[in-house]
Protein backbone atom coordinates (compact mmCIF):
# COMPACT_ATOMS: atom_id res chain seq x y z
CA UNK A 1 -58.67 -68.95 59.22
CA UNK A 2 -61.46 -66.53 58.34
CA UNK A 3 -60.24 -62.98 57.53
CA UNK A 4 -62.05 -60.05 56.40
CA UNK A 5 -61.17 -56.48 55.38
CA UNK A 6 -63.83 -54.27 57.31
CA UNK A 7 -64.08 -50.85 58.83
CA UNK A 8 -66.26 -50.58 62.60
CA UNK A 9 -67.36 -47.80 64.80
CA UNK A 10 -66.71 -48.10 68.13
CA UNK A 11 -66.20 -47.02 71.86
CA UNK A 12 -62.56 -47.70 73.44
CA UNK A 13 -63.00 -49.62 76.23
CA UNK A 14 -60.25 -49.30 78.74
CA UNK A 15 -56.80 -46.69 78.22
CA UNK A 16 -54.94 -48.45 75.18
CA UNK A 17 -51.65 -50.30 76.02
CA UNK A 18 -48.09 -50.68 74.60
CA UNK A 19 -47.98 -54.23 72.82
CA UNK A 20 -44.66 -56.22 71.77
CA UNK A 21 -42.19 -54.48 69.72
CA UNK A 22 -44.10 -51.35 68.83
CA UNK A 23 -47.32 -52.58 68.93
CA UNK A 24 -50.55 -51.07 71.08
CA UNK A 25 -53.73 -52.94 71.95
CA UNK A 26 -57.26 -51.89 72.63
CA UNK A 27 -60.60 -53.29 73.12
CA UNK A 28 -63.20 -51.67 71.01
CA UNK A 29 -66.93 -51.77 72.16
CA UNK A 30 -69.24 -52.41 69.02
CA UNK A 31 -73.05 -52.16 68.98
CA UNK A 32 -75.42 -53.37 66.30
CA UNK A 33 -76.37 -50.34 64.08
CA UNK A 34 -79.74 -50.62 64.60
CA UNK A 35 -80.61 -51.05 68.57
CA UNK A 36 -83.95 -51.55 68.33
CA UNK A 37 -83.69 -55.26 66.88
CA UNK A 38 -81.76 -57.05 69.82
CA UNK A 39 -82.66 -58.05 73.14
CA UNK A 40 -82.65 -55.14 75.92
CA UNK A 41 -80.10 -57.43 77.74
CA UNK A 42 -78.04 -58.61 74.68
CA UNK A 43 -74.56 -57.93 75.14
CA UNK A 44 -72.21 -55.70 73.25
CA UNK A 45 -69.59 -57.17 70.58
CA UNK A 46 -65.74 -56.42 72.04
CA UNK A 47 -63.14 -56.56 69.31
CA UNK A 48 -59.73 -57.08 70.77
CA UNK A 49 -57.75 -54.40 68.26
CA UNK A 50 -54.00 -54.36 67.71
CA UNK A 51 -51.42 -51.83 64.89
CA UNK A 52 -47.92 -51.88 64.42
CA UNK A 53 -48.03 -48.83 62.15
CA UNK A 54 -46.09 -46.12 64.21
CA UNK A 55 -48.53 -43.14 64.02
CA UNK A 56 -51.66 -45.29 64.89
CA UNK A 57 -49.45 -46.76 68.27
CA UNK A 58 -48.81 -43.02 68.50
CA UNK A 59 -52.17 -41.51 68.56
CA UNK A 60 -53.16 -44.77 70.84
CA UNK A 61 -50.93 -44.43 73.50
CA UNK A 62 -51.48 -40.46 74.03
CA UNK A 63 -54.59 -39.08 72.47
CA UNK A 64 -57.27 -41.93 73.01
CA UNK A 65 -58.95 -42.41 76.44
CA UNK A 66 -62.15 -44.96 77.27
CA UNK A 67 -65.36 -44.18 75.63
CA UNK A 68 -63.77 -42.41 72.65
CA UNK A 69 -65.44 -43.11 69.24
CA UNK A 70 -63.58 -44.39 66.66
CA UNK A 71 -63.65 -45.57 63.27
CA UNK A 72 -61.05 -48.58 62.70
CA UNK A 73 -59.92 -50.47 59.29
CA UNK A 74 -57.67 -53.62 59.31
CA UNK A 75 -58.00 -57.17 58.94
CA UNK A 76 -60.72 -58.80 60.75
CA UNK A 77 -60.04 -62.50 62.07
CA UNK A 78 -62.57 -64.56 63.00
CA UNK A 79 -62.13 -66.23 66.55
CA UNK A 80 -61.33 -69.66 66.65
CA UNK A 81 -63.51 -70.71 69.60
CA UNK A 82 -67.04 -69.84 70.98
CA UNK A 83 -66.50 -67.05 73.62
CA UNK A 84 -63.30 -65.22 72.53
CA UNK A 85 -63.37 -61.56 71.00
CA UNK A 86 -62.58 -61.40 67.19
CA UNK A 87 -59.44 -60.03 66.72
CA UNK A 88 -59.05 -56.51 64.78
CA UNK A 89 -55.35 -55.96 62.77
CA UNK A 90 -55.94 -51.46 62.31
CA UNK A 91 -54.22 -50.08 59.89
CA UNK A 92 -56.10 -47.53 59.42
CA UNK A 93 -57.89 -44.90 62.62
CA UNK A 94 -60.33 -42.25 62.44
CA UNK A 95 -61.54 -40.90 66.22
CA UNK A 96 -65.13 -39.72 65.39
CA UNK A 97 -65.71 -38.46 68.91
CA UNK A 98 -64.16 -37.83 71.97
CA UNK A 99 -65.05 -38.45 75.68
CA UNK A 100 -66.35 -35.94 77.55
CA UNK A 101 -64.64 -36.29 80.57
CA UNK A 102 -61.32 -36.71 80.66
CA UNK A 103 -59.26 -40.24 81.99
CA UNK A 104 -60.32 -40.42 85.30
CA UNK A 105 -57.14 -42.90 86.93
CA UNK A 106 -58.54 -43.56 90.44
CA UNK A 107 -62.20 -43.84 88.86
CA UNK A 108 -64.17 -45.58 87.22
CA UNK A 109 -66.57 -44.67 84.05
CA UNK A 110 -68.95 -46.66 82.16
CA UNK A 111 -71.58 -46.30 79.46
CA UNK A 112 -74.98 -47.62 79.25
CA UNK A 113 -76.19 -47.23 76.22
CA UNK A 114 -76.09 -43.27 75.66
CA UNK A 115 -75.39 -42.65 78.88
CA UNK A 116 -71.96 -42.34 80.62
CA UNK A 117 -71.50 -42.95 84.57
CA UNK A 118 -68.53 -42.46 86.80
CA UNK A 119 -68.09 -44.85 89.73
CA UNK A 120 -65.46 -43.28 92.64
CA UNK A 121 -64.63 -46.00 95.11
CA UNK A 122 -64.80 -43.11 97.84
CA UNK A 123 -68.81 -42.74 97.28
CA UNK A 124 -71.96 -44.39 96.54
CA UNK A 125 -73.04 -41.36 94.53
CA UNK A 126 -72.92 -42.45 90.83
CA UNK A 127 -72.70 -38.80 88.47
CA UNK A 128 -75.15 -39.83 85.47
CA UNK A 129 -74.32 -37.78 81.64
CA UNK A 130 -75.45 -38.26 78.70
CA UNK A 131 -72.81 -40.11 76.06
CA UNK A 132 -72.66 -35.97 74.58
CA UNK A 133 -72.00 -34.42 77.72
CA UNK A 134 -75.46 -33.22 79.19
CA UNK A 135 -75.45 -33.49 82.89
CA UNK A 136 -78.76 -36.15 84.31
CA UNK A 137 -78.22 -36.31 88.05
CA UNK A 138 -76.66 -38.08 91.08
CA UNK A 139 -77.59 -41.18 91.33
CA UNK A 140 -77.81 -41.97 95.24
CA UNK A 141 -76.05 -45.67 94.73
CA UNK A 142 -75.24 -47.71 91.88
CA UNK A 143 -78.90 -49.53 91.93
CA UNK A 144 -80.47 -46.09 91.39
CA UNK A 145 -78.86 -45.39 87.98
CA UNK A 146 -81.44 -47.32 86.02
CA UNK A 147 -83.91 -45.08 87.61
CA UNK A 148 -82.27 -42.31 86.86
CA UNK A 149 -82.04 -42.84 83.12
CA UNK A 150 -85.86 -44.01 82.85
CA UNK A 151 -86.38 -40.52 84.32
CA UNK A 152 -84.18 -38.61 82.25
CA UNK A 153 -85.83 -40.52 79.20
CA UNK A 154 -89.62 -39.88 80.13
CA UNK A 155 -88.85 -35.89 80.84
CA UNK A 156 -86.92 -35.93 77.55
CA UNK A 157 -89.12 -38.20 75.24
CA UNK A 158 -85.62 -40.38 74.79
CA UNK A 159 -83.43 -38.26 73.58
CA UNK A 160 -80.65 -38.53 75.15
């Protein structure tokens, strides 16, 4: 089995959960450090996550919400077949940024790229921020989003 000891930065996908005796799991969104070399398409690396140690299941299970940024260190195994997520032992957590908008239960938000969206099952309006906060627009539907971030990004010169 290949292991590694390695620290990686990433977003929290989905609201951490309580694990077997003690334990808390987490999926943790990784992109390559420099963007510009993959495929516009290419998808992101997920690293299922897991810790034992009492004040990381601690700080999981009330202080981190989805899209939080966070440094983790731990025991890296390789996955044993194509297709399935490496899996991520922590034993050590830093949270380098927080989300913006607090866990939203009966919604939905997502990033794309460094943008964050929030999907509400009672609308087709799609609220568009930036990944630090900075209000975009409405997107009319979910198909308009894209538009609405190529917008944001020509009035802006990128910077999002």
């Amino acid at each position: 089995m290949d292991t590694k000891h390695c620290a990686v930065d990433g977003w929290v996908d989905a609201i951490p959960v309580p694990g077997p005796r003690g334990t808390a799991t987490f999926d943790l969104v990784v992109r390559p450090a420099d963007i510009d070399t993959v495929e516009e398409d290419a998808p992101d690396t997920v690293i299922s996550c897991t810790s034992g140690d009492p004040r990381i299941t601690h700080e999981l299970l009330t202080g981190v919400q989805p899209s939080d940024l966070l440094r983790v260190t731990g025991t890296l195994v390789q996955p044993q077949a194509p297709g399935e997520p490496a899996r991520l032992t922590v034993d050590a957590l830093e949270v380098l940024d927080t989300a913006i908008v607090p866990v939203l239960r009966d919604m939905v938000m997502d990033r794309y790229g460094d943008y964050c969206v929030i999907f509400d099952a009672d609308t087709d309006a799609v609220p568009v921020f930036t990944a630090h906060g900075q209000w975009v627009g409405l997107a009319d539907n979910p198909d308009a989003i894209a538009i609405l971030i190529d917008i944001h990004e020509r009035v802006t010169g990128g910077d999002a």
